[in-house]
PDB file of N, CA and C in Angstrom:
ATOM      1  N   UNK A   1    -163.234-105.918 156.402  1.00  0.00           N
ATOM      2  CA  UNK A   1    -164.663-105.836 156.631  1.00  0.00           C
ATOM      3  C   UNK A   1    -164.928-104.870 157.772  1.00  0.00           C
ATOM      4  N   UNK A   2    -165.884-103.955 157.590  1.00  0.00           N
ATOM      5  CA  UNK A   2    -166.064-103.402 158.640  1.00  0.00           C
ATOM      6  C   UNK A   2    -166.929-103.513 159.652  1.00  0.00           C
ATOM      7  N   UNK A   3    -166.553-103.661 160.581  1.00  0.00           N
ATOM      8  CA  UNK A   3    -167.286-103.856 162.358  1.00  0.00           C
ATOM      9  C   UNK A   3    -168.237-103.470 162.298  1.00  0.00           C
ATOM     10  N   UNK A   4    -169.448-104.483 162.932  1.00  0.00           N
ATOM     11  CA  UNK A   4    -170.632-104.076 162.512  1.00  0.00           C
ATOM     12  C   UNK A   4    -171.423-103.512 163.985  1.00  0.00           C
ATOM     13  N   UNK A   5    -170.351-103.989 165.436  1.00  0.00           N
ATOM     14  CA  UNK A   5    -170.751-104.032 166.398  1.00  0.00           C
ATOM     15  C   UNK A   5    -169.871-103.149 167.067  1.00  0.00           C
ATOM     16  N   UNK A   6    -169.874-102.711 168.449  1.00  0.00           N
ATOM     17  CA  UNK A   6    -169.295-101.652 169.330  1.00  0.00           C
ATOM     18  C   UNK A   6    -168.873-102.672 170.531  1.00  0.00           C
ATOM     19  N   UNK A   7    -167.460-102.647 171.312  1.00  0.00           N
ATOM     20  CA  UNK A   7    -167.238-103.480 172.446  1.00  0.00           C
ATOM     21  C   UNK A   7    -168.122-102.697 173.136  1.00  0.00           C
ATOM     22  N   UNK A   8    -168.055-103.386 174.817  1.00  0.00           N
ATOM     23  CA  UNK A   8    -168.542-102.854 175.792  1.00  0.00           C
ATOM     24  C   UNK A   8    -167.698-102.614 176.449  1.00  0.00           C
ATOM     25  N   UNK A   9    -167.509-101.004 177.484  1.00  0.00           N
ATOM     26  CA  UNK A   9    -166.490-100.903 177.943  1.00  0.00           C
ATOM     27  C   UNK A   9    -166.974-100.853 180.063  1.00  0.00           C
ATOM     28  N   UNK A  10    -166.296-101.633 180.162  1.00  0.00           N
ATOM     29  CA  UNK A  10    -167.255-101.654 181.931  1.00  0.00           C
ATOM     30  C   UNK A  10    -168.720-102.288 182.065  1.00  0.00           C
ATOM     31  N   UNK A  11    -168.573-102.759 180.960  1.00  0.00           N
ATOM     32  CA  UNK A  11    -170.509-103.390 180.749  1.00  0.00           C
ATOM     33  C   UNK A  11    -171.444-102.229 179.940  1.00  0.00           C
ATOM     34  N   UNK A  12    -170.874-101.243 179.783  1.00  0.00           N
ATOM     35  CA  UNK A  12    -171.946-100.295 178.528  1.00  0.00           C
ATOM     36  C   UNK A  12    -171.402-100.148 177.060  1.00  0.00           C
ATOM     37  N   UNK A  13    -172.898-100.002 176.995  1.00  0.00           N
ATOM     38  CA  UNK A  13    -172.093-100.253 175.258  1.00  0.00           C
ATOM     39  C   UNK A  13    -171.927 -98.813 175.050  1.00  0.00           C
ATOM     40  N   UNK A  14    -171.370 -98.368 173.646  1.00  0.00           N
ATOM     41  CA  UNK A  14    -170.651 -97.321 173.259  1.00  0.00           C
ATOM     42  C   UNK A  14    -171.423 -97.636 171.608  1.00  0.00           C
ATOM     43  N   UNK A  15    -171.822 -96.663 171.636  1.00  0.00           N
ATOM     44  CA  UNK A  15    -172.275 -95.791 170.073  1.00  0.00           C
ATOM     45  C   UNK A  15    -173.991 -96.057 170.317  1.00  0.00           C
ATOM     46  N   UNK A  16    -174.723 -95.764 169.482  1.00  0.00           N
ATOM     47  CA  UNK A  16    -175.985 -95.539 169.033  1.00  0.00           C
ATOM     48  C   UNK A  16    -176.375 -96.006 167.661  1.00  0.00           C
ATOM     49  N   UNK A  17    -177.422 -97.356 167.669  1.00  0.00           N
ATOM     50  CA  UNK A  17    -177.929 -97.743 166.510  1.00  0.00           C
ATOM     51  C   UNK A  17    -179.376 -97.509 166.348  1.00  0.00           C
ATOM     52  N   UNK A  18    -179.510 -96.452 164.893  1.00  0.00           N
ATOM     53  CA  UNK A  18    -181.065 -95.943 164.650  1.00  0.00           C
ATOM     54  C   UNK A  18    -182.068 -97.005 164.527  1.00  0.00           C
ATOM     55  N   UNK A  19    -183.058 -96.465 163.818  1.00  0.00           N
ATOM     56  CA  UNK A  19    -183.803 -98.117 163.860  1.00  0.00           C
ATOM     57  C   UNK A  19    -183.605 -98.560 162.518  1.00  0.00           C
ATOM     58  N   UNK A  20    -182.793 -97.767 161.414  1.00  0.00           N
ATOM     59  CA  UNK A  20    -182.307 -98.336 160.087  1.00  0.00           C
ATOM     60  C   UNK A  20    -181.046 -99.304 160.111  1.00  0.00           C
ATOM     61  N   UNK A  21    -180.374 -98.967 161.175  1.00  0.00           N
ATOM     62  CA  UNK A  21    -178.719 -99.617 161.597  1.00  0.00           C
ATOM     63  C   UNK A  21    -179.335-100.720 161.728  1.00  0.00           C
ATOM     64  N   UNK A  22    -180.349-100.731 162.470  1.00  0.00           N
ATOM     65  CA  UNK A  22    -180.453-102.244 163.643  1.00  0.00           C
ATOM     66  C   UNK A  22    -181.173-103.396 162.512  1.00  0.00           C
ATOM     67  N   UNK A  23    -181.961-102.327 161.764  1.00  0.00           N
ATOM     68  CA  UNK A  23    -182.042-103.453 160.099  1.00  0.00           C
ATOM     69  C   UNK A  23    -181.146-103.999 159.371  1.00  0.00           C
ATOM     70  N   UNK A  24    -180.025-102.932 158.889  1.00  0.00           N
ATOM     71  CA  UNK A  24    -179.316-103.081 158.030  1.00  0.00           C
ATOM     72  C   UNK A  24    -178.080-104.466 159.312  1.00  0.00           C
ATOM     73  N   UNK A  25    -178.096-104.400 160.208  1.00  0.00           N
ATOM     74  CA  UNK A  25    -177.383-105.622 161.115  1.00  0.00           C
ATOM     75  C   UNK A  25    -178.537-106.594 161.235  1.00  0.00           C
ATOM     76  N   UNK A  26    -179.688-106.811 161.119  1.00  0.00           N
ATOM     77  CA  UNK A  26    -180.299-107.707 161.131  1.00  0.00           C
ATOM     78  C   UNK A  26    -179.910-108.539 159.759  1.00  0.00           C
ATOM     79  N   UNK A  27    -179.843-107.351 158.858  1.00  0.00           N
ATOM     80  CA  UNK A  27    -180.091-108.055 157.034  1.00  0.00           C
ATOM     81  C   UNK A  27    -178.488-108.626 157.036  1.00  0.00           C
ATOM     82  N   UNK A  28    -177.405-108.017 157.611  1.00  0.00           N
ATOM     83  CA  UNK A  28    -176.211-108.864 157.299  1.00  0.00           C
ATOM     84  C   UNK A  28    -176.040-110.262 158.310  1.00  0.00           C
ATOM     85  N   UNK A  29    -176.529-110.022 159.548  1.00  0.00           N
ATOM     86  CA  UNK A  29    -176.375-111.658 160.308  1.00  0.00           C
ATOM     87  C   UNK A  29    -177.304-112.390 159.381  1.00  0.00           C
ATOM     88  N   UNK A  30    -178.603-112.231 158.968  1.00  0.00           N
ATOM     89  CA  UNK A  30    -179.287-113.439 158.029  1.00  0.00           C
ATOM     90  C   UNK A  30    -178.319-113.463 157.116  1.00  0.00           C
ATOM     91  N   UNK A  31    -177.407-112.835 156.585  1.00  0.00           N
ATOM     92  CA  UNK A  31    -176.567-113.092 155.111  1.00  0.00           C
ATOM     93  C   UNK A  31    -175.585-114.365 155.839  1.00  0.00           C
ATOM     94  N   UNK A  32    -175.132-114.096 156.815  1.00  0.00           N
ATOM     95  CA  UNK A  32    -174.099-114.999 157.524  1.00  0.00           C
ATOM     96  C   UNK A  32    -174.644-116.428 157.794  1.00  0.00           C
ATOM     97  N   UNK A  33    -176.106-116.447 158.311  1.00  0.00           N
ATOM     98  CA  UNK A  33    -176.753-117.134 158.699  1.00  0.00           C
ATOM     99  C   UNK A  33    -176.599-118.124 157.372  1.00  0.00           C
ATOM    100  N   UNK A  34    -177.169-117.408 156.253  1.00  0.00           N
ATOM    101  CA  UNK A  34    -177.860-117.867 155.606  1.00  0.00           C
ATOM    102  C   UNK A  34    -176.442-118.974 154.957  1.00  0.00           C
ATOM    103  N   UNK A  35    -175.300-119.087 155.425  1.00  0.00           N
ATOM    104  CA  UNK A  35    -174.234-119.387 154.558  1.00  0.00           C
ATOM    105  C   UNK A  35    -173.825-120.968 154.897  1.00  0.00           C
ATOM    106  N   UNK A  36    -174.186-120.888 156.300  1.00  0.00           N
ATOM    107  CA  UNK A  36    -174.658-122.282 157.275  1.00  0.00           C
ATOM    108  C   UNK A  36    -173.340-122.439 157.724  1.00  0.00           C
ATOM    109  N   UNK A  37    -172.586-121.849 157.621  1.00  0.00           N
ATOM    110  CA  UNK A  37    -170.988-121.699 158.299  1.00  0.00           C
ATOM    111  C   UNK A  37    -170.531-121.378 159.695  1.00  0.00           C
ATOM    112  N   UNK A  38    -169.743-121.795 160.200  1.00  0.00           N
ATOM    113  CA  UNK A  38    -169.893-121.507 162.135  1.00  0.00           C
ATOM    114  C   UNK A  38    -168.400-120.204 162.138  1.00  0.00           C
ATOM    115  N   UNK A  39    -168.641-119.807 162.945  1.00  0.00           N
ATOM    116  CA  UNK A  39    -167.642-118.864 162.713  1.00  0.00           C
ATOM    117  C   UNK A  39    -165.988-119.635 163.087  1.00  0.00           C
ATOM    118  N   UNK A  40    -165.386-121.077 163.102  1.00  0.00           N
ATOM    119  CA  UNK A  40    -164.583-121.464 163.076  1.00  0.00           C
ATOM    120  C   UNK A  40    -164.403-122.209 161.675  1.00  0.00           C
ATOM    121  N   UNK A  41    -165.495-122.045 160.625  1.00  0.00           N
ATOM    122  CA  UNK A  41    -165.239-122.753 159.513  1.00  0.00           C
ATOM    123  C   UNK A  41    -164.716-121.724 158.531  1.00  0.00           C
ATOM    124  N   UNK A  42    -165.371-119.991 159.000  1.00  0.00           N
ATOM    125  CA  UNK A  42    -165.205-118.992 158.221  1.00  0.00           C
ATOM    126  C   UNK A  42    -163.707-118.767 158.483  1.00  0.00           C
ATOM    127  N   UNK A  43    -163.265-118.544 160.385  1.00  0.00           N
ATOM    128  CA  UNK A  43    -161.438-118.608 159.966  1.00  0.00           C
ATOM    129  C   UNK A  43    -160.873-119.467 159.216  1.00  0.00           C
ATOM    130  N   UNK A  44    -161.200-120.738 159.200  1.00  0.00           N
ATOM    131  CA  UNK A  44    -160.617-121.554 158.439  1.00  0.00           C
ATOM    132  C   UNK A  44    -160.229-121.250 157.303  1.00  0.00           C
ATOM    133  N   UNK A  45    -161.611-120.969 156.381  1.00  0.00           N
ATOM    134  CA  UNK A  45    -161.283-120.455 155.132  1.00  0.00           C
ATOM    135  C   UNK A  45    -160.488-118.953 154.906  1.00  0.00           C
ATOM    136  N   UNK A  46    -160.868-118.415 155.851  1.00  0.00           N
ATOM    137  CA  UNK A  46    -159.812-117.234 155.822  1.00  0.00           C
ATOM    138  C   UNK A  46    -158.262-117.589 155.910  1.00  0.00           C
ATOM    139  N   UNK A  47    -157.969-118.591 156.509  1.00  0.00           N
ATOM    140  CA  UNK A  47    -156.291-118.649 156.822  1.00  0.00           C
ATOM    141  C   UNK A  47    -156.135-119.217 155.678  1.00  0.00           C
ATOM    142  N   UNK A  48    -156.923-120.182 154.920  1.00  0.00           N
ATOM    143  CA  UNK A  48    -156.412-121.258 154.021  1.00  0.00           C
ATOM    144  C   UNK A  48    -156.615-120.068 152.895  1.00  0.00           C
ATOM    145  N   UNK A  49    -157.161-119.078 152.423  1.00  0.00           N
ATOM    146  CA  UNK A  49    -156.948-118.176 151.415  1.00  0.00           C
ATOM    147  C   UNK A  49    -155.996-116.869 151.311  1.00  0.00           C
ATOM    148  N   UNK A  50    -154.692-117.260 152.875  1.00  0.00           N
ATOM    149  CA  UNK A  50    -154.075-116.472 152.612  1.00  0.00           C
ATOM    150  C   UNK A  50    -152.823-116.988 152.028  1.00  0.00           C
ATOM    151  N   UNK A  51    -152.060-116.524 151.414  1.00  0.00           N
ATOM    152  CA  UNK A  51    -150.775-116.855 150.296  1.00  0.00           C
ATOM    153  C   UNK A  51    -149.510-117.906 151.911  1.00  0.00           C
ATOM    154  N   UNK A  52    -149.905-118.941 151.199  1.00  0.00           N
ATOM    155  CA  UNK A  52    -148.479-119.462 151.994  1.00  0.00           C
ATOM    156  C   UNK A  52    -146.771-119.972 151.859  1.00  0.00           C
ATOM    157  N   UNK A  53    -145.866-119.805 151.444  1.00  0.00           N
ATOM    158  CA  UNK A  53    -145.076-120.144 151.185  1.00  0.00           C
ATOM    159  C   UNK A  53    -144.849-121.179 151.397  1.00  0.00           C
ATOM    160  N   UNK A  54    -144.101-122.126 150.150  1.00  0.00           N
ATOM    161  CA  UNK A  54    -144.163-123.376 150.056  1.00  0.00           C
ATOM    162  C   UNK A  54    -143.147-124.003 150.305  1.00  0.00           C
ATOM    163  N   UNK A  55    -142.909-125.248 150.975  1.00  0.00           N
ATOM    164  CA  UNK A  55    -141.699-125.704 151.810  1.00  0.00           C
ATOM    165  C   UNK A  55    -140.915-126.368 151.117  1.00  0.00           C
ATOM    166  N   UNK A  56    -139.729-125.960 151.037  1.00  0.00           N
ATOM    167  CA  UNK A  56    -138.814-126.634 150.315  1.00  0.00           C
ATOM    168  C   UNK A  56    -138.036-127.634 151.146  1.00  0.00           C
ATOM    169  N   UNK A  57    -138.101-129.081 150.826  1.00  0.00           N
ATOM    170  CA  UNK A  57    -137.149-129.964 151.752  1.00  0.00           C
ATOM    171  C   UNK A  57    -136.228-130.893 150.826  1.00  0.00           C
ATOM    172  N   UNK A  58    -135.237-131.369 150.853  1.00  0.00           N
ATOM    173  CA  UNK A  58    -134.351-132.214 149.864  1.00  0.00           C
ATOM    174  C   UNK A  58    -133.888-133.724 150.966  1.00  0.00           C
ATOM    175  N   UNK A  59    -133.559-134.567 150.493  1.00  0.00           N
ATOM    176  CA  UNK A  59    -133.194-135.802 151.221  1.00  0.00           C
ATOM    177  C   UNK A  59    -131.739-135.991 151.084  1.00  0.00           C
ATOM    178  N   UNK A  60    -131.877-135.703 149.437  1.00  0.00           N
ATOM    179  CA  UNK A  60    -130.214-135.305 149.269  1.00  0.00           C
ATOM    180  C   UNK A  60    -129.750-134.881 147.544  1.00  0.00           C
ATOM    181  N   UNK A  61    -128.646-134.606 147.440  1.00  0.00           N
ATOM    182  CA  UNK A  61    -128.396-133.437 146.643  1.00  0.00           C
ATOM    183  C   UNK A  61    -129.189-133.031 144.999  1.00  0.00           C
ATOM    184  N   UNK A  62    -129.553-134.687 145.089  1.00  0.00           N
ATOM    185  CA  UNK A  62    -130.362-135.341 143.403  1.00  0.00           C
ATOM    186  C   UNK A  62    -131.767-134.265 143.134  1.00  0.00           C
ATOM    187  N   UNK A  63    -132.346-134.574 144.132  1.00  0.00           N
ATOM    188  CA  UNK A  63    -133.919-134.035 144.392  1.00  0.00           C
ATOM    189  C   UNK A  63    -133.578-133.468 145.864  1.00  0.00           C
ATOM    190  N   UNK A  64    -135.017-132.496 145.109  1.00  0.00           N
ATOM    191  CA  UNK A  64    -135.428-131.297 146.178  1.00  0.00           C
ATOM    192  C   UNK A  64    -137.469-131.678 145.840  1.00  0.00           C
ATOM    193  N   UNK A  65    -138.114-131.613 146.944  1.00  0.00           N
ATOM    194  CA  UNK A  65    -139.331-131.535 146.710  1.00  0.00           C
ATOM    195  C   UNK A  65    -140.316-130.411 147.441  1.00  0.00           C
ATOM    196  N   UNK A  66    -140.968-129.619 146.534  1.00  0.00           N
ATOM    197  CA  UNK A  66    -141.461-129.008 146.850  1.00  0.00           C
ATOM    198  C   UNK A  66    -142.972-128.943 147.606  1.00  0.00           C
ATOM    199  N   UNK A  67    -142.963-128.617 148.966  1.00  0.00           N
ATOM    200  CA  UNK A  67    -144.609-129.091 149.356  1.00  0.00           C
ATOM    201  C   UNK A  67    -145.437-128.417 149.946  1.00  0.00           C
ATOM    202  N   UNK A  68    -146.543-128.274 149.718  1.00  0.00           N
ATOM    203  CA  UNK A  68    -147.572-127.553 150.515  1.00  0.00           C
ATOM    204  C   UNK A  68    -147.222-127.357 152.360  1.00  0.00           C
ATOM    205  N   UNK A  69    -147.502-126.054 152.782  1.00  0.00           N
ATOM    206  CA  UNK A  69    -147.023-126.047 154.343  1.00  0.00           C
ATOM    207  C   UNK A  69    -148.225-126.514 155.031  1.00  0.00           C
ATOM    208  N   UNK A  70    -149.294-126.751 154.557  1.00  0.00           N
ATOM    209  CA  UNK A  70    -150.400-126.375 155.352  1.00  0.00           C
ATOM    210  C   UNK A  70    -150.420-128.528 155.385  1.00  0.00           C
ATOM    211  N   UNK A  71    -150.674-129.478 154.512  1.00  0.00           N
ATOM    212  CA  UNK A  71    -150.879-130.338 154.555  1.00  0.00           C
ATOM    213  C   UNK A  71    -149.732-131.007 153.890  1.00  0.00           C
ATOM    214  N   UNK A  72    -148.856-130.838 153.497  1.00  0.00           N
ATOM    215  CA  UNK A  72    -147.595-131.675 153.105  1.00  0.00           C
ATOM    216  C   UNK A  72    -147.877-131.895 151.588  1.00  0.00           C
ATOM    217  N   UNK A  73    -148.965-131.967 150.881  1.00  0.00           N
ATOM    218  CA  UNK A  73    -148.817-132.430 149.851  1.00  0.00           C
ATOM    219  C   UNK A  73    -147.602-132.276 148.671  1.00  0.00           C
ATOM    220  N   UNK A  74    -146.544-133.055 148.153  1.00  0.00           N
ATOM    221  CA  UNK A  74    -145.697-132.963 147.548  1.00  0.00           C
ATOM    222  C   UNK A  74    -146.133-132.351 146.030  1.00  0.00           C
ATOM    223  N   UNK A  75    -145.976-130.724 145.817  1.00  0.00           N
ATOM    224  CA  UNK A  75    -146.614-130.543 144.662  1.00  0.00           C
ATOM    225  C   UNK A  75    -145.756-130.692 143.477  1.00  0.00           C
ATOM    226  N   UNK A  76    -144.191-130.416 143.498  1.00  0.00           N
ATOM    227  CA  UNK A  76    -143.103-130.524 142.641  1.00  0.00           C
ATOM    228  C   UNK A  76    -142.118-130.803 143.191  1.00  0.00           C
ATOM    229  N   UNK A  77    -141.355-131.937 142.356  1.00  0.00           N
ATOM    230  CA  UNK A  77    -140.014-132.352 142.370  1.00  0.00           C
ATOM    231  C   UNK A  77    -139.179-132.058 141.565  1.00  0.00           C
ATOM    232  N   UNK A  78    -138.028-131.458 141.884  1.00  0.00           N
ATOM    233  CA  UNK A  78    -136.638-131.179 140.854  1.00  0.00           C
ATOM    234  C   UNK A  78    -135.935-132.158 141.442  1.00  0.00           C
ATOM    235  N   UNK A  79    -135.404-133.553 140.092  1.00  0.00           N
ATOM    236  CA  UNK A  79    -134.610-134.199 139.634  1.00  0.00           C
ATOM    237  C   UNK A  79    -133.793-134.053 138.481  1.00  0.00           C
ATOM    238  N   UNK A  80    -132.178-134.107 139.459  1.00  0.00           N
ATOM    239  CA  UNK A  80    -131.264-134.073 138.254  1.00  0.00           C
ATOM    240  C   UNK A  80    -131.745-133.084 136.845  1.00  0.00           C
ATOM    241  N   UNK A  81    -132.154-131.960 137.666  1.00  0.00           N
ATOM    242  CA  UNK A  81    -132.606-130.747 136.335  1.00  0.00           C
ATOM    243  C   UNK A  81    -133.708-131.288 135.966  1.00  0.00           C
ATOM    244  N   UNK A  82    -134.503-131.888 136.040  1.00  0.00           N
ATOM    245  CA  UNK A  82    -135.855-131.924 135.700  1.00  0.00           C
ATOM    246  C   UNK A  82    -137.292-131.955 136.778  1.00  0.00           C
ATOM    247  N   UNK A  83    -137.963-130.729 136.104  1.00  0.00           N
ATOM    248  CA  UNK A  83    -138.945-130.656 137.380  1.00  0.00           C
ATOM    249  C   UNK A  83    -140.359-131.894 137.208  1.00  0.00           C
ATOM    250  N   UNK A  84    -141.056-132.329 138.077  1.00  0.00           N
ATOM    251  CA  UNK A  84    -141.510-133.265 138.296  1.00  0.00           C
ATOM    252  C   UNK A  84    -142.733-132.701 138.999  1.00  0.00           C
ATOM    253  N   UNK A  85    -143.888-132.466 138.080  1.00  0.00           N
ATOM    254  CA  UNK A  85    -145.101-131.489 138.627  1.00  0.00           C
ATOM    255  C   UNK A  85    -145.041-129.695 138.377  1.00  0.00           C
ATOM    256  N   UNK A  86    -145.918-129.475 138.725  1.00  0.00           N
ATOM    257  CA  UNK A  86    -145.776-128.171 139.053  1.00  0.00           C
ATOM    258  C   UNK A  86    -146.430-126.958 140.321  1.00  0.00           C
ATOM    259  N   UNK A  87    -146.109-125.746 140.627  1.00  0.00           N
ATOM    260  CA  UNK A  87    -146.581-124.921 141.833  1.00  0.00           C
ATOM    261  C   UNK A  87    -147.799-124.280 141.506  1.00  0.00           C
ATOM    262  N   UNK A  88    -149.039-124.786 141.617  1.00  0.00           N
ATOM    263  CA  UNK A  88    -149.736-123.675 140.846  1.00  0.00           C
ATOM    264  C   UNK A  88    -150.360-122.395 142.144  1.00  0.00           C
ATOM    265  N   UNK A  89    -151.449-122.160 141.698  1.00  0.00           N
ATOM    266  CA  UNK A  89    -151.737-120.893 142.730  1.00  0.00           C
ATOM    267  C   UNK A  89    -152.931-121.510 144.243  1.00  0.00           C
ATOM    268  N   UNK A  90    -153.279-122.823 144.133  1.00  0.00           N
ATOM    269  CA  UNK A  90    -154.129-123.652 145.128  1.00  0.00           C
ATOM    270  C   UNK A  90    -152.946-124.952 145.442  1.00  0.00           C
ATOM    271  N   UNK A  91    -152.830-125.794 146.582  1.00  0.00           N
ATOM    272  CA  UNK A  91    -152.879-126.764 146.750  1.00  0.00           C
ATOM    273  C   UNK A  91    -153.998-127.868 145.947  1.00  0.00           C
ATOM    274  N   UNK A  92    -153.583-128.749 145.286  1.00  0.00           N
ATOM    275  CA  UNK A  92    -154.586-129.744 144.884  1.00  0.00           C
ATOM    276  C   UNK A  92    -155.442-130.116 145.927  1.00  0.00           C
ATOM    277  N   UNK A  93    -154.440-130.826 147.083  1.00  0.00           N
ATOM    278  CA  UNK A  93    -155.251-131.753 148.186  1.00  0.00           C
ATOM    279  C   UNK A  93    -156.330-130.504 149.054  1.00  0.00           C
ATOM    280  N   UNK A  94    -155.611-129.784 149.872  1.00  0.00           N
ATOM    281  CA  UNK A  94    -156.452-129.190 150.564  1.00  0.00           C
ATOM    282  C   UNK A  94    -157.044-127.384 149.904  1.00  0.00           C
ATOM    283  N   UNK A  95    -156.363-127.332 149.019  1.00  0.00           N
ATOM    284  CA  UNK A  95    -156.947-125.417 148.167  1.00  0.00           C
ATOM    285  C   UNK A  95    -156.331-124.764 149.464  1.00  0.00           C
ATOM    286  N   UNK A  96    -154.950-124.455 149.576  1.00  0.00           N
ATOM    287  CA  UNK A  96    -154.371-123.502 150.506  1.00  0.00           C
ATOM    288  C   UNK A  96    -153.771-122.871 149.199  1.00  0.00           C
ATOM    289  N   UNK A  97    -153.968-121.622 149.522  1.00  0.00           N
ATOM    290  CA  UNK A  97    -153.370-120.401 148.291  1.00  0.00           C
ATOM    291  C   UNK A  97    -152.208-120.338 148.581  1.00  0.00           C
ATOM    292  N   UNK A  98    -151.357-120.369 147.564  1.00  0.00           N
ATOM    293  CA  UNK A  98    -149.538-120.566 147.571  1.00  0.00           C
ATOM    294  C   UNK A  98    -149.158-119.628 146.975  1.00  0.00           C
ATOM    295  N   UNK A  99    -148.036-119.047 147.536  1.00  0.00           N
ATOM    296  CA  UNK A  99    -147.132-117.901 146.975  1.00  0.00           C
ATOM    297  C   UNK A  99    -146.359-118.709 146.021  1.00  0.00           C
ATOM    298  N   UNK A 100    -146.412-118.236 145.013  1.00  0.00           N
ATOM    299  CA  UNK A 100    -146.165-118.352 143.158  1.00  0.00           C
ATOM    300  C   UNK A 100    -144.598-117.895 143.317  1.00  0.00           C
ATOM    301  N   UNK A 101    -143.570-117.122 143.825  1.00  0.00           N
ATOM    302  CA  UNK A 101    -142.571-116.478 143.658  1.00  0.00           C
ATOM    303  C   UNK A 101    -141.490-117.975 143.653  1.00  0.00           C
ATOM    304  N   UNK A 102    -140.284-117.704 143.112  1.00  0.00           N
ATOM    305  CA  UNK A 102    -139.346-118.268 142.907  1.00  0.00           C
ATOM    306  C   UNK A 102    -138.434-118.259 144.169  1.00  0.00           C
TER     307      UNK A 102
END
């Protein structure tokens, strides 16, 4: 996304907004506004939609279970050659996006 704002460097700001800029930043904070989201709910959803690799843990040699990193949820079990569920591309419990690879 691109920066809609300029830091300040020493306390002045840096660049120049016409009086069309200062609309077109008015019209995107109401878009933000309008979403009712705080800007710690928007990281949220940003981290939880990035691909996470999924944790593999075993107890012992029979089964291995496969689980979400973000909340544990156990999404698949391999027993004795048979899998038990499956990996899809969301977590059920919490929708954290999972890397699909083998």
């Amino acid at each position: 996304m691109e920066r809609l704002t300029n830091k300040r460097v020493n306390g002045i700001k840096t660049g120049y907004w016409s009086t069309s800029k200062k609309e077109e930043l008015v019209q995107r904070l109401a878009e933000y506004e309008d979403t009712g989201l705080t800007p710690e709910q928007v990281q949220q959803l940003k981290e939880r939609d990035t691909e996470k690799r999924v944790d593999i843990s075993s107890r012992c040699e029979e089964h291995t279970h496969y689980k979400c990193p973000t909340c544990g949820n156990i999404l698949m079990t391999e027993y004795k050659g048979y899998r038990i569920g499956r990996i899809t591309e969301f977590c059920d419990k919490c929708g954290q996006r999972l890397e699909r690879g083998e």
